[in-house]
N, C-alpha and C. Protein backbone atom coordinates (compact mmCIF):
# COMPACT_ATOMS: atom_id res chain seq x y z
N UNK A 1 135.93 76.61 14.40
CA UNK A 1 135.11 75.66 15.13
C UNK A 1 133.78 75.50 14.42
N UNK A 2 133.51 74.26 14.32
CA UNK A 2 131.67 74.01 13.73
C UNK A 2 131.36 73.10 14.76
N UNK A 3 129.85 73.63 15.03
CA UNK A 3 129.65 72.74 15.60
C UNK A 3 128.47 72.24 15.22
N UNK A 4 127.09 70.95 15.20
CA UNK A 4 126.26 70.48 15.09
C UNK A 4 125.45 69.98 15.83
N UNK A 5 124.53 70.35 15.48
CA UNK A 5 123.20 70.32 16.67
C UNK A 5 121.66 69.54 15.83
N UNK A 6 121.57 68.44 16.33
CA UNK A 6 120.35 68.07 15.49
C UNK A 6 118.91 67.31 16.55
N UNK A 7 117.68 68.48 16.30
CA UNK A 7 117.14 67.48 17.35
C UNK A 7 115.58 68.23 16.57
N UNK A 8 114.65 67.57 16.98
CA UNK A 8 113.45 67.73 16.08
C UNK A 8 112.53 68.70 16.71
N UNK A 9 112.39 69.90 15.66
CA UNK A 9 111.29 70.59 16.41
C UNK A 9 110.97 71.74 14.92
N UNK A 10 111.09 72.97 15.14
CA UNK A 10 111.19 73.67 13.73
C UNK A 10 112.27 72.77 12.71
N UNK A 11 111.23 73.31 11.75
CA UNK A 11 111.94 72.35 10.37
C UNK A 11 112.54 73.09 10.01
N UNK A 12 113.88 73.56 9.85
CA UNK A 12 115.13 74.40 9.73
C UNK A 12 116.31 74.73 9.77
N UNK A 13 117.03 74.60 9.17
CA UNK A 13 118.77 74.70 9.77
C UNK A 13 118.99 75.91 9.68
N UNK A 14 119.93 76.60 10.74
CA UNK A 14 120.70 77.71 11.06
C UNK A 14 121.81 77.58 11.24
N UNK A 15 122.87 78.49 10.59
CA UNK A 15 124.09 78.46 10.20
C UNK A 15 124.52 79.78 10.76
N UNK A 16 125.39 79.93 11.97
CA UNK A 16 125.44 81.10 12.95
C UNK A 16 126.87 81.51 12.96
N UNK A 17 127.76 82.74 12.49
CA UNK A 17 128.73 82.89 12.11
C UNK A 17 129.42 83.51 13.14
N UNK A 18 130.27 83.44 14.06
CA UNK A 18 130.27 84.33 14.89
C UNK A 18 131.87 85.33 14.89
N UNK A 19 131.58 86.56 13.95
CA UNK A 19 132.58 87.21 13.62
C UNK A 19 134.03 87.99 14.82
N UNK A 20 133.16 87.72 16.14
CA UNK A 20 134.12 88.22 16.76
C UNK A 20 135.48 88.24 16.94
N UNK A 21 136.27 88.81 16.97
CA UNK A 21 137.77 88.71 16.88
C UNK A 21 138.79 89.13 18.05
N UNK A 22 139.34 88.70 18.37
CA UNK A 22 140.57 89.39 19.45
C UNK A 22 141.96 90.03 18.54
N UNK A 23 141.52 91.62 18.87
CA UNK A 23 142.97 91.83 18.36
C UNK A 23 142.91 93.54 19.33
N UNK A 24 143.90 93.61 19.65
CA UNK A 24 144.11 95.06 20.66
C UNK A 24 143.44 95.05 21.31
N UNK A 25 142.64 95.87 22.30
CA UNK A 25 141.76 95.59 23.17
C UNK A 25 140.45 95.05 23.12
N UNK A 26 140.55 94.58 21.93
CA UNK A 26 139.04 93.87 21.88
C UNK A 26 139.57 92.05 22.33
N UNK A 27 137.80 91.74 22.39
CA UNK A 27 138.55 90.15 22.92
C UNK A 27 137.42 89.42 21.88
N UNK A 28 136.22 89.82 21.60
CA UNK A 28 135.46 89.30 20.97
C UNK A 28 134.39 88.48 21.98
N UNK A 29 134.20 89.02 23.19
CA UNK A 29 133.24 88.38 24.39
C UNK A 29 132.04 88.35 24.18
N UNK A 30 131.70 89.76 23.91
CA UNK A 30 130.25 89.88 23.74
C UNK A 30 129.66 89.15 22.27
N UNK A 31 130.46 89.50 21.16
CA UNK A 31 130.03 88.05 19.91
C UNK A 31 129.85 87.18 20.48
N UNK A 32 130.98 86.80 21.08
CA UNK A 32 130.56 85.29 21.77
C UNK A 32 129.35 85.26 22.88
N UNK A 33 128.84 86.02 23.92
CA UNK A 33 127.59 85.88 24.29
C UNK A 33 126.46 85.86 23.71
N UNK A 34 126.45 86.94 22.87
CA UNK A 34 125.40 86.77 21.53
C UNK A 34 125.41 85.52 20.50
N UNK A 35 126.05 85.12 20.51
CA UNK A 35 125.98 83.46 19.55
C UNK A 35 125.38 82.68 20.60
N UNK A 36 125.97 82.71 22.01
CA UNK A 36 125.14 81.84 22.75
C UNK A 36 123.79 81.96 22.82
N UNK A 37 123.65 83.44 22.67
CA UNK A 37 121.98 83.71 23.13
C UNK A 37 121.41 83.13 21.72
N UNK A 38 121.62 82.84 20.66
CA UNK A 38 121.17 82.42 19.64
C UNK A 38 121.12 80.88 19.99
N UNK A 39 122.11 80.18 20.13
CA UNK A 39 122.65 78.89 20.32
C UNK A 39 121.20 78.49 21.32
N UNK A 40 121.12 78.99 22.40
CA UNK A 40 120.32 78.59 23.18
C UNK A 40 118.84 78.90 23.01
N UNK A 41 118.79 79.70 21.80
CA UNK A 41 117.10 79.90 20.88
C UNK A 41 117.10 78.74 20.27
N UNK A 42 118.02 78.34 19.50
CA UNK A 42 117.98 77.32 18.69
C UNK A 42 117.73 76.36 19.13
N UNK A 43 118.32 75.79 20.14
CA UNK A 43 117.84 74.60 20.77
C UNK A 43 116.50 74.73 21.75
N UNK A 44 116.14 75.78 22.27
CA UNK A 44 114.60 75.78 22.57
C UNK A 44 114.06 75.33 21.71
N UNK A 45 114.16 75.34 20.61
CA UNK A 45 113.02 75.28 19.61
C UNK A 45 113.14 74.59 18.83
N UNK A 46 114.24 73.37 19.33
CA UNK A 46 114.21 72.29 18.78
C UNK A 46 115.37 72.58 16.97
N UNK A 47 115.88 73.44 16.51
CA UNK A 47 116.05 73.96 15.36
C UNK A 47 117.44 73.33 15.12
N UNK A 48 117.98 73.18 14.26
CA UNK A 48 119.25 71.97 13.90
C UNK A 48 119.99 73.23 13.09
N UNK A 49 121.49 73.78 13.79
CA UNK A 49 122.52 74.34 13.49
C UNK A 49 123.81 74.12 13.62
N UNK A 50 124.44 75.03 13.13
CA UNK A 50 125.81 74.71 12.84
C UNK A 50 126.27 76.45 13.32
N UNK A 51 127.72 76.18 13.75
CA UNK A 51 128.78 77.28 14.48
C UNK A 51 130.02 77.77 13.49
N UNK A 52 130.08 78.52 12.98
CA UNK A 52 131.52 78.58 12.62
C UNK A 52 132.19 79.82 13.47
N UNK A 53 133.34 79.84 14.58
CA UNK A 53 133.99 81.23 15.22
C UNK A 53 135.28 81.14 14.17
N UNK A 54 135.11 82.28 13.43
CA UNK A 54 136.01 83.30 12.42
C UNK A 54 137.36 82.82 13.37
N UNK A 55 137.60 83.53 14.15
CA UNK A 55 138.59 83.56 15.05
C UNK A 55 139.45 82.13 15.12
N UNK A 56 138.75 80.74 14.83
CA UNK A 56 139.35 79.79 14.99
C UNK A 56 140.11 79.50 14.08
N UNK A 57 139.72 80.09 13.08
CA UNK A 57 140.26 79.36 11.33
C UNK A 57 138.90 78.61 10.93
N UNK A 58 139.03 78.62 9.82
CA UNK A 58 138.00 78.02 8.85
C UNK A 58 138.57 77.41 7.42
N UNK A 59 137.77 76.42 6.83
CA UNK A 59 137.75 75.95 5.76
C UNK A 59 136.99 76.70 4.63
N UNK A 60 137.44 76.95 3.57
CA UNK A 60 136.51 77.85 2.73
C UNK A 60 135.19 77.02 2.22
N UNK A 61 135.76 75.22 1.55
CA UNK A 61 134.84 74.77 0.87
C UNK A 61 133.80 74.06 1.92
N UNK A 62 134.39 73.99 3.52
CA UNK A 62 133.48 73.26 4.20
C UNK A 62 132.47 74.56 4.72
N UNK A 63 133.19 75.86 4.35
CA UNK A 63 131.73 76.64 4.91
C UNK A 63 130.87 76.98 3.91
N UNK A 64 131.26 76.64 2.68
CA UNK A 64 130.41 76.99 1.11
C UNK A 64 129.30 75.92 1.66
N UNK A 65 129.74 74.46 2.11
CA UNK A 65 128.61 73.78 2.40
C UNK A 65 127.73 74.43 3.81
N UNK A 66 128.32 74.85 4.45
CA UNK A 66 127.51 75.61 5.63
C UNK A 66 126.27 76.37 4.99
N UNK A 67 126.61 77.15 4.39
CA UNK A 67 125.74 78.23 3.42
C UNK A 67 124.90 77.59 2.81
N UNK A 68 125.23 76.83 1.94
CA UNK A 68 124.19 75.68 1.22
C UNK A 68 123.05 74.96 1.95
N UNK A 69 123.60 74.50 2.81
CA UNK A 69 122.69 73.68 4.18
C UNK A 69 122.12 74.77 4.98
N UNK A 70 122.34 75.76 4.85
CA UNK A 70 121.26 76.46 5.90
C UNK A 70 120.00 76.98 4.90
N UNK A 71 119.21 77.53 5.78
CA UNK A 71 117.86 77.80 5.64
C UNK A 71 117.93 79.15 5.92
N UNK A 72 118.75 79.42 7.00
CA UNK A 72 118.85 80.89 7.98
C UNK A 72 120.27 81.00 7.99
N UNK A 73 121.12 81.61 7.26
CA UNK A 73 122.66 82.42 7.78
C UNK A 73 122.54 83.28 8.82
N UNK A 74 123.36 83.37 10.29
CA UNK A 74 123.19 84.61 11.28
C UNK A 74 124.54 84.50 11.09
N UNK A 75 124.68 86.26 10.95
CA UNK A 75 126.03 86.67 11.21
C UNK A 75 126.13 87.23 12.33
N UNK A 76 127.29 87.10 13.51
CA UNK A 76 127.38 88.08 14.68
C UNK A 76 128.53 88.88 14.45
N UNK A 77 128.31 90.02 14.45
CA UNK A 77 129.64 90.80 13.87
C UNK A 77 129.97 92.33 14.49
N UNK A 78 131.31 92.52 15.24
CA UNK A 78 131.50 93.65 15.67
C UNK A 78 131.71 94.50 14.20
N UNK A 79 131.48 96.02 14.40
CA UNK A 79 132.26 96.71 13.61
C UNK A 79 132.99 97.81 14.51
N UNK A 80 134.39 97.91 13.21
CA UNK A 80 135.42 98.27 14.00
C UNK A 80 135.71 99.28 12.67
N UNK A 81 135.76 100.42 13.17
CA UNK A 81 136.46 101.27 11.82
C UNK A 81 135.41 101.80 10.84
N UNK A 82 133.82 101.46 11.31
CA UNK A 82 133.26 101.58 10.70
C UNK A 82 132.74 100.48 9.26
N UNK A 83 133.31 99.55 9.72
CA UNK A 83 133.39 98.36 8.92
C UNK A 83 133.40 96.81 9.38
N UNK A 84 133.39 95.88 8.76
CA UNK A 84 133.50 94.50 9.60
C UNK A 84 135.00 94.23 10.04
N UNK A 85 135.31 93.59 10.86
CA UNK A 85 136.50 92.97 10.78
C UNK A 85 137.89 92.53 10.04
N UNK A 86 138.86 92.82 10.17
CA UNK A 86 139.44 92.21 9.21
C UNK A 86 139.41 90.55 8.88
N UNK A 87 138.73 90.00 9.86
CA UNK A 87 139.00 88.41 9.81
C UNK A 87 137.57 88.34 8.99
N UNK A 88 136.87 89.09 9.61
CA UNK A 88 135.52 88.79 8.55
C UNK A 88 135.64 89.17 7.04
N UNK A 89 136.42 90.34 6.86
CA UNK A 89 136.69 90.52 5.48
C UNK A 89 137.24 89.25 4.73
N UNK A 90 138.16 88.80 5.57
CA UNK A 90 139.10 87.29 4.40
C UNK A 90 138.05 86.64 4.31
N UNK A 91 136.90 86.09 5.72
CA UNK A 91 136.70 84.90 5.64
C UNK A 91 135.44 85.39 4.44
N UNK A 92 134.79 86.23 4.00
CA UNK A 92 133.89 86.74 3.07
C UNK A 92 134.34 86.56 1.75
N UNK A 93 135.83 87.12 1.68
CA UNK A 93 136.57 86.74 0.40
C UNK A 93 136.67 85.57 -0.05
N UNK A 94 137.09 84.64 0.91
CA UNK A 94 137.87 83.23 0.90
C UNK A 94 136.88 82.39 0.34
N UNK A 95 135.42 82.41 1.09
CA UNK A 95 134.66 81.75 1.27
C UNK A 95 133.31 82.06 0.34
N UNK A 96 132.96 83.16 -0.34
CA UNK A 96 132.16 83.70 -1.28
C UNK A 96 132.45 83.19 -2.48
N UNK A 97 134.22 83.21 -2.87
CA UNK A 97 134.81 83.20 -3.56
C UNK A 97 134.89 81.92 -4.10
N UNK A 98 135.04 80.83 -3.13
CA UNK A 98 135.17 79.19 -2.91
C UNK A 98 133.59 79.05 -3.72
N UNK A 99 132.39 79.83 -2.99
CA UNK A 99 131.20 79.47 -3.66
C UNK A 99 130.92 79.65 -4.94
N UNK A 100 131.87 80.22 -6.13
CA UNK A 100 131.71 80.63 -7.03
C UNK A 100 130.95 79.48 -7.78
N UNK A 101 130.42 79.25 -8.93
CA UNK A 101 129.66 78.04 -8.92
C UNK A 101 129.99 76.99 -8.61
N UNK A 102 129.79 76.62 -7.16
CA UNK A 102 130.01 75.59 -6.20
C UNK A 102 128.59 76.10 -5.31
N UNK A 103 127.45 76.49 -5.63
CA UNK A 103 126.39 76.15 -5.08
C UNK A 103 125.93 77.80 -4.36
N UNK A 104 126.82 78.80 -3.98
CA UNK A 104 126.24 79.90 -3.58
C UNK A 104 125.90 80.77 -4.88
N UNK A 105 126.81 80.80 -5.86
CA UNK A 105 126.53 81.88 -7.23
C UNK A 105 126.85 81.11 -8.32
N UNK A 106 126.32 81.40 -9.48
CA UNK A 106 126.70 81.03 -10.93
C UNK A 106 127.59 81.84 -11.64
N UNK A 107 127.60 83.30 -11.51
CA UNK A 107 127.90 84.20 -12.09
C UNK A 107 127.32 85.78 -11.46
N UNK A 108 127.25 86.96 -12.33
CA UNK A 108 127.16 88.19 -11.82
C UNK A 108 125.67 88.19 -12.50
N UNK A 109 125.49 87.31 -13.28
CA UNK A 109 123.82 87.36 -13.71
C UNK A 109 124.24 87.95 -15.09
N UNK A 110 124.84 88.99 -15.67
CA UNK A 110 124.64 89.51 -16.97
C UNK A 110 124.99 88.50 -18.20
N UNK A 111 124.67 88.95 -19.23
CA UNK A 111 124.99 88.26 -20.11
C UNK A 111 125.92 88.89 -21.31
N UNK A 112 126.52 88.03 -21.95
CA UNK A 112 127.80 89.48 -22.71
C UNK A 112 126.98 89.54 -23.94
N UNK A 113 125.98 89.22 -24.42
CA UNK A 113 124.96 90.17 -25.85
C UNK A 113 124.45 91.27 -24.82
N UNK A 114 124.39 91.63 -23.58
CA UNK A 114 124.21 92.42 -23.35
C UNK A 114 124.37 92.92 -21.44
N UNK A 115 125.51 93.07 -21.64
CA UNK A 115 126.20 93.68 -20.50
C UNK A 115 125.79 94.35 -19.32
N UNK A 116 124.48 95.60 -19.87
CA UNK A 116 124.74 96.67 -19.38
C UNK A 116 123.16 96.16 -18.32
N UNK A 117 122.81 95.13 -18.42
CA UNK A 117 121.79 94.77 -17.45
C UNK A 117 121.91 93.63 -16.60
N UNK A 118 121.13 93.68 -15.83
CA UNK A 118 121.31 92.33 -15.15
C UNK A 118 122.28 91.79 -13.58
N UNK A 119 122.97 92.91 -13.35
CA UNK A 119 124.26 92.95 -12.76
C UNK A 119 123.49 92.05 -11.55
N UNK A 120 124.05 91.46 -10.60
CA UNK A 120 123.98 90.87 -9.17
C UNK A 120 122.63 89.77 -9.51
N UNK A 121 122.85 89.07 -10.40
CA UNK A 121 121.05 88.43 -10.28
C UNK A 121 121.70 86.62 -10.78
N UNK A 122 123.26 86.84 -10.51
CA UNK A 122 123.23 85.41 -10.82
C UNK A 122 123.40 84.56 -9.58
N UNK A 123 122.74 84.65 -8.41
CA UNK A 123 122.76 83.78 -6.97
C UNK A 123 122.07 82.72 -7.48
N UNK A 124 122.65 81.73 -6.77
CA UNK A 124 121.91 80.84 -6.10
C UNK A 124 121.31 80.27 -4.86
N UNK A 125 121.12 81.29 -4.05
CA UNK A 125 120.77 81.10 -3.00
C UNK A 125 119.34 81.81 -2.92
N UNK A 126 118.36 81.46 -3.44
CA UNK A 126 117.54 81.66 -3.77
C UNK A 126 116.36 81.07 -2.67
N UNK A 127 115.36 81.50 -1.76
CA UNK A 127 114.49 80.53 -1.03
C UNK A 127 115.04 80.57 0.61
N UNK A 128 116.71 81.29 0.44
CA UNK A 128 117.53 81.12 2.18
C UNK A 128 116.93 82.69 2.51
N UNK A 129 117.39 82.68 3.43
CA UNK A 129 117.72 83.80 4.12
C UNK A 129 118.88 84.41 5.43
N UNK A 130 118.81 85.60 5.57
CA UNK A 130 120.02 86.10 6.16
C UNK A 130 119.52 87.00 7.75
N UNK A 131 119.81 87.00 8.38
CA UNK A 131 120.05 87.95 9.49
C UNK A 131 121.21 87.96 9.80
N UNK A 132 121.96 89.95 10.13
CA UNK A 132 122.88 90.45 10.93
C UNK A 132 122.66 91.16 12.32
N UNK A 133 123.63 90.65 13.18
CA UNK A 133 123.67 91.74 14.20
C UNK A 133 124.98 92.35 14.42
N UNK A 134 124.70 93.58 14.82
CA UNK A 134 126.68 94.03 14.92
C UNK A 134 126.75 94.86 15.84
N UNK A 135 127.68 94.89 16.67
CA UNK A 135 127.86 95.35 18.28
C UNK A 135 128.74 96.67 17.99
N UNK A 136 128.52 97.94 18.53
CA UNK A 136 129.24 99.26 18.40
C UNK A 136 128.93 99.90 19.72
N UNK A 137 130.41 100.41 19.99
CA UNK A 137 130.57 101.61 20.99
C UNK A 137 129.35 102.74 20.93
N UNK A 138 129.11 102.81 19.83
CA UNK A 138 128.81 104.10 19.32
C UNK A 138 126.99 104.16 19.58
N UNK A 139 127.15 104.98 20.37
CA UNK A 139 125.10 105.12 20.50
C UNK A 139 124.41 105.00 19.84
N UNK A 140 122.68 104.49 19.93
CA UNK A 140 122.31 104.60 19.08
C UNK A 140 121.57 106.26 18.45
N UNK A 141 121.69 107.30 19.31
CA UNK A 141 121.60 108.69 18.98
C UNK A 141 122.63 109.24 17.78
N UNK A 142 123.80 108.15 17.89
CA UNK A 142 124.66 108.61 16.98
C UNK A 142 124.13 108.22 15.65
N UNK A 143 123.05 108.05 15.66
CA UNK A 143 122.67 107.38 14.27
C UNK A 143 121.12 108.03 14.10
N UNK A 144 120.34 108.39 15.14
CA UNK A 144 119.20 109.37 15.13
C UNK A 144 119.11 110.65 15.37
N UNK A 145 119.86 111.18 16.18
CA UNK A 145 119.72 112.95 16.38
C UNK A 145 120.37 113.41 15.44
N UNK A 146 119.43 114.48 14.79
CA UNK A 146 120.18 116.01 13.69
C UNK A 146 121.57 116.21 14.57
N UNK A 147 122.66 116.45 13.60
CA UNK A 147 123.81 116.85 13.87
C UNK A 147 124.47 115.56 14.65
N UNK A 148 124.53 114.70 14.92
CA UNK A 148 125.14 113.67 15.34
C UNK A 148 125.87 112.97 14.32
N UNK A 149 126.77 112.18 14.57
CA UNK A 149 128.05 111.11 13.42
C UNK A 149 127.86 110.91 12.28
N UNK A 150 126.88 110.12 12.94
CA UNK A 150 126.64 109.29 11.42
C UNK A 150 124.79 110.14 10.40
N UNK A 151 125.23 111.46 10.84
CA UNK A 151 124.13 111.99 10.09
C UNK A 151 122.82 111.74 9.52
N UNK A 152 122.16 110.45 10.76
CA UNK A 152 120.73 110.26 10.62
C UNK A 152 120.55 109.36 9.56
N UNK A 153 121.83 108.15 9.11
CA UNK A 153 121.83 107.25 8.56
C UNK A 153 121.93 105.94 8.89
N UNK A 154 120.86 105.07 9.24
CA UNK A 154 120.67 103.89 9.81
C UNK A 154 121.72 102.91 9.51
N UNK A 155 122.30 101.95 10.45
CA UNK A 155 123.09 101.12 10.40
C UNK A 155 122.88 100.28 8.72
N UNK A 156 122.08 99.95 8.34
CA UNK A 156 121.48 99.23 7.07
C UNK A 156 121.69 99.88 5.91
N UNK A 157 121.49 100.96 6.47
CA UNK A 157 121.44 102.29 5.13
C UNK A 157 122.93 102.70 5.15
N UNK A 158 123.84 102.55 5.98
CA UNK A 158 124.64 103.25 5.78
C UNK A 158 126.30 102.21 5.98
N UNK A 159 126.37 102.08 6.91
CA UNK A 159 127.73 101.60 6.90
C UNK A 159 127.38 99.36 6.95
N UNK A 160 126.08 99.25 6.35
CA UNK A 160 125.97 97.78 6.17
C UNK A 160 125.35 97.83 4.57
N UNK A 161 125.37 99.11 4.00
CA UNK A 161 125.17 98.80 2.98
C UNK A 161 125.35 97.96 1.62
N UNK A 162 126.74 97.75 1.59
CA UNK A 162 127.54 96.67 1.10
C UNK A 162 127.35 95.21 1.31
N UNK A 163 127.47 95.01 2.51
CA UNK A 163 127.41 93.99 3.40
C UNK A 163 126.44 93.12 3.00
N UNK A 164 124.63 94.05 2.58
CA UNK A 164 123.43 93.14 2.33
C UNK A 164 123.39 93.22 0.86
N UNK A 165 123.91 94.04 0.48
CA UNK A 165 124.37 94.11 -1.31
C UNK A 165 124.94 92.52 -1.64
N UNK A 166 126.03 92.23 -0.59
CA UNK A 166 126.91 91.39 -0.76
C UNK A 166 125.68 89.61 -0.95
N UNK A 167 125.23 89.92 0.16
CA UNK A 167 124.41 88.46 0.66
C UNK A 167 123.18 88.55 -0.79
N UNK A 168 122.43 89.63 -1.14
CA UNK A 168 121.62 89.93 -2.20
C UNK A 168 122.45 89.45 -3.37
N UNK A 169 123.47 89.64 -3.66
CA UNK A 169 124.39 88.85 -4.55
C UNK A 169 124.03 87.80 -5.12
N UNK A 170 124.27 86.73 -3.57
CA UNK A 170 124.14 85.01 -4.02
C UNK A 170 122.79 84.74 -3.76
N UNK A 171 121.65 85.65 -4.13
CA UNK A 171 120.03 85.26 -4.14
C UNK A 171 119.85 85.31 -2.38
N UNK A 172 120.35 85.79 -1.43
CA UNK A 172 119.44 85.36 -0.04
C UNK A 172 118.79 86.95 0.22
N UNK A 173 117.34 86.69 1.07
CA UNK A 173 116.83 87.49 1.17
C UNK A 173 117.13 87.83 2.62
N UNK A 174 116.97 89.25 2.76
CA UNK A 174 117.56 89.91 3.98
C UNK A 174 116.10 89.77 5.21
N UNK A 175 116.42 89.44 6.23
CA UNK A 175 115.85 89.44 7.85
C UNK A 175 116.06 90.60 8.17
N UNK A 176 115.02 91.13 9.15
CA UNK A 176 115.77 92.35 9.83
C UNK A 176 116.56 92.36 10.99
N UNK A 177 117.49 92.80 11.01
CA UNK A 177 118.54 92.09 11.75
C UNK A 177 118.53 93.34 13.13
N UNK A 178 119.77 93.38 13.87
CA UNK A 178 119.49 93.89 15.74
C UNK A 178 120.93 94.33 15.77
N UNK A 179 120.71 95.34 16.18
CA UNK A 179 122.10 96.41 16.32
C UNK A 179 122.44 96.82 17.23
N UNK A 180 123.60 96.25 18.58
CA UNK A 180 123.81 96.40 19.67
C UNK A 180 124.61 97.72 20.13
N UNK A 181 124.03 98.37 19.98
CA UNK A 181 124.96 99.77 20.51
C UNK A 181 125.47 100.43 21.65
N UNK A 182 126.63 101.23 22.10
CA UNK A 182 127.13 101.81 23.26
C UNK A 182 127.75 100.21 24.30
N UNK A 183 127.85 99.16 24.01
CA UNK A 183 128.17 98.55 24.39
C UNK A 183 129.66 98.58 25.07
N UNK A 184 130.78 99.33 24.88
CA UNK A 184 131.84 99.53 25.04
C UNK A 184 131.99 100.24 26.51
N UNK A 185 131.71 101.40 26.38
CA UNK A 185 131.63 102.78 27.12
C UNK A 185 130.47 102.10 28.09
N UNK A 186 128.87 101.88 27.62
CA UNK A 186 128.37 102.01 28.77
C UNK A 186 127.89 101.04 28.27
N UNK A 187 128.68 99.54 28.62
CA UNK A 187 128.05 98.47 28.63
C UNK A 187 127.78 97.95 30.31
N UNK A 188 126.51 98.06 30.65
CA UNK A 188 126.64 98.09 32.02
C UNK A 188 125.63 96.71 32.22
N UNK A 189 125.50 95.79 33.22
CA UNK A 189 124.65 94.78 33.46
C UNK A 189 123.23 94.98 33.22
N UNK A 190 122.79 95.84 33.25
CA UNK A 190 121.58 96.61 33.21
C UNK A 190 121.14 96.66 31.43
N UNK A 191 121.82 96.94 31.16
CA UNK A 191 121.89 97.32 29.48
C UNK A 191 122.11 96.18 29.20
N UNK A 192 123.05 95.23 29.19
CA UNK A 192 123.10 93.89 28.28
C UNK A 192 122.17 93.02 29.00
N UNK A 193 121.57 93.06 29.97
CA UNK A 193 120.39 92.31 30.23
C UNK A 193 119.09 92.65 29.41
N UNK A 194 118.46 94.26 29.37
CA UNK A 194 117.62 94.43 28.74
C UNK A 194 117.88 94.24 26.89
N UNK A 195 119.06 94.01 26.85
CA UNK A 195 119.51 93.88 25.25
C UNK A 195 119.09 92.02 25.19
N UNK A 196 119.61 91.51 26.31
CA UNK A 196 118.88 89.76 25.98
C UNK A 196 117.85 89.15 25.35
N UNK A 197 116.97 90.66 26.50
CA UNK A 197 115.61 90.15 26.44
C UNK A 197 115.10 90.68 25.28
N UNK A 198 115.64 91.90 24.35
CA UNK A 198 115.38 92.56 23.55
C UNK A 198 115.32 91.43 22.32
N UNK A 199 116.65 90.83 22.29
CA UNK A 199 117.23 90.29 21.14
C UNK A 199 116.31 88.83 21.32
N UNK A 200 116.08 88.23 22.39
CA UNK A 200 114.93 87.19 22.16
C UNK A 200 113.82 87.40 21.53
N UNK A 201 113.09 88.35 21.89
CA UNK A 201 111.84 88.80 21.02
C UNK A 201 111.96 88.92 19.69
N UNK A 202 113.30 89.45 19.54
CA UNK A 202 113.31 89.51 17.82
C UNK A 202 113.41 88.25 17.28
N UNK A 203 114.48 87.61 18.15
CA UNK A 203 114.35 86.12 17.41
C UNK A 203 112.99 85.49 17.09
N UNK A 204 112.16 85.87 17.85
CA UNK A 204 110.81 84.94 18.31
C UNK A 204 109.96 85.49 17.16
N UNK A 205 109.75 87.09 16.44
CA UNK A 205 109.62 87.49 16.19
C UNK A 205 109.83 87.70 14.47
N UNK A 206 111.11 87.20 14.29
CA UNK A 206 111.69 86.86 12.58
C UNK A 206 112.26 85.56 12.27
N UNK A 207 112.29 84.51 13.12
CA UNK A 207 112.33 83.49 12.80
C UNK A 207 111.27 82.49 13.82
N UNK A 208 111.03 82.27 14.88
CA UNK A 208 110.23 81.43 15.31
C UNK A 208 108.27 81.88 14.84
């Protein structure tokens, strides 16, 4: 699904990805509330975007132009396994891949008189930028207390490391992005309300 939104207010396009997926007990709900809560920043503020839901199917070369035309990429993305999605994995492949010089990258940046420098510097996406958010069962203690999971290694630092490697690739510079945690287990009305209001401020905060 894309959808388009054009009405005058911030000078900006946003290009909002919404990775959620249905497969086993997941349904992909809460992605989808979180795109809305974006959807409905965007149009406060007057800001002209575009939708793509993973889940629907996609075009590779019509989202290379997505990427191109934005100003702001938002990804909404569960992780599952410690990783993105499998639908997000293709559509990253499919669609990165489509951009090869077709407007997101030129190349890996090196040059063959000399190889051994240069690696990731041939983007063209140079001037955009990126924000992620990604929704986990998993607390956010599991990521700050000594002796806990993920051993006191921040979502960014650790299991999205790749991920902003990936976007640093084709020249976009990284936003700081919002990490929805315990959502599963103790996603309770209480908690995804104060997460709304949380996640507005940031918006207001790194892009308005």
């Amino acid at each position: 699904m894309r959808t388009l939104h054009l009405k005058s207010g911030l000078e900006m396009n946003i290009f909002i990805i919404n990775a959620g997926q249905t497969f086993a007990h997941s349904g992909g709900r809460f992605n989808e509330t979180i795109t809305r809560w974006t959807i409905g920043f965007a149009e406060e503020k007057g800001i002209s975007y575009r939708v793509t839901r993973i889940d629907d199917g996609f075009d590779a070369r019509a989202e290379v132009e997505n990427f191109t035309w934005a100003d702001i990429v938002v990804y909404h993305t569960p992780i599952w396994w410690f990783q993105v999605p499998n639908g997000m994995k293709r559509y990253i492949d499919e669609v990165f891949t489509a951009g090869h010089q077709n407007g997101m990258y030129k190349s890996d940046g090196r040059s063959r008189s000399n190889p051994a420098v240069n690696y990731g510097t041939g983007g063209l996406m140079q001037g955009k930028r990126y924000m992620v958010t990604t929704t986990w069962n998993a607390p956010d203690t599991a990521f700050t207390l000594p002796g806990e999971f993920f051993e006191r290694h921040s979502v960014d630092d650790g299991v999205l490391f790749g991920f902003h490697k990936m976007n640093q690739f084709v020249g976009m510079e990284r936003i700081t992005g919002f990490h929805f945690h315990d959502v599963e287990k103790n996603g309770t009305e209480a908690r995804i309300t104060a997460y709304q209001d949380a996640y507005r401020k940031h918006l207001e905060k790194v892009i308005a």
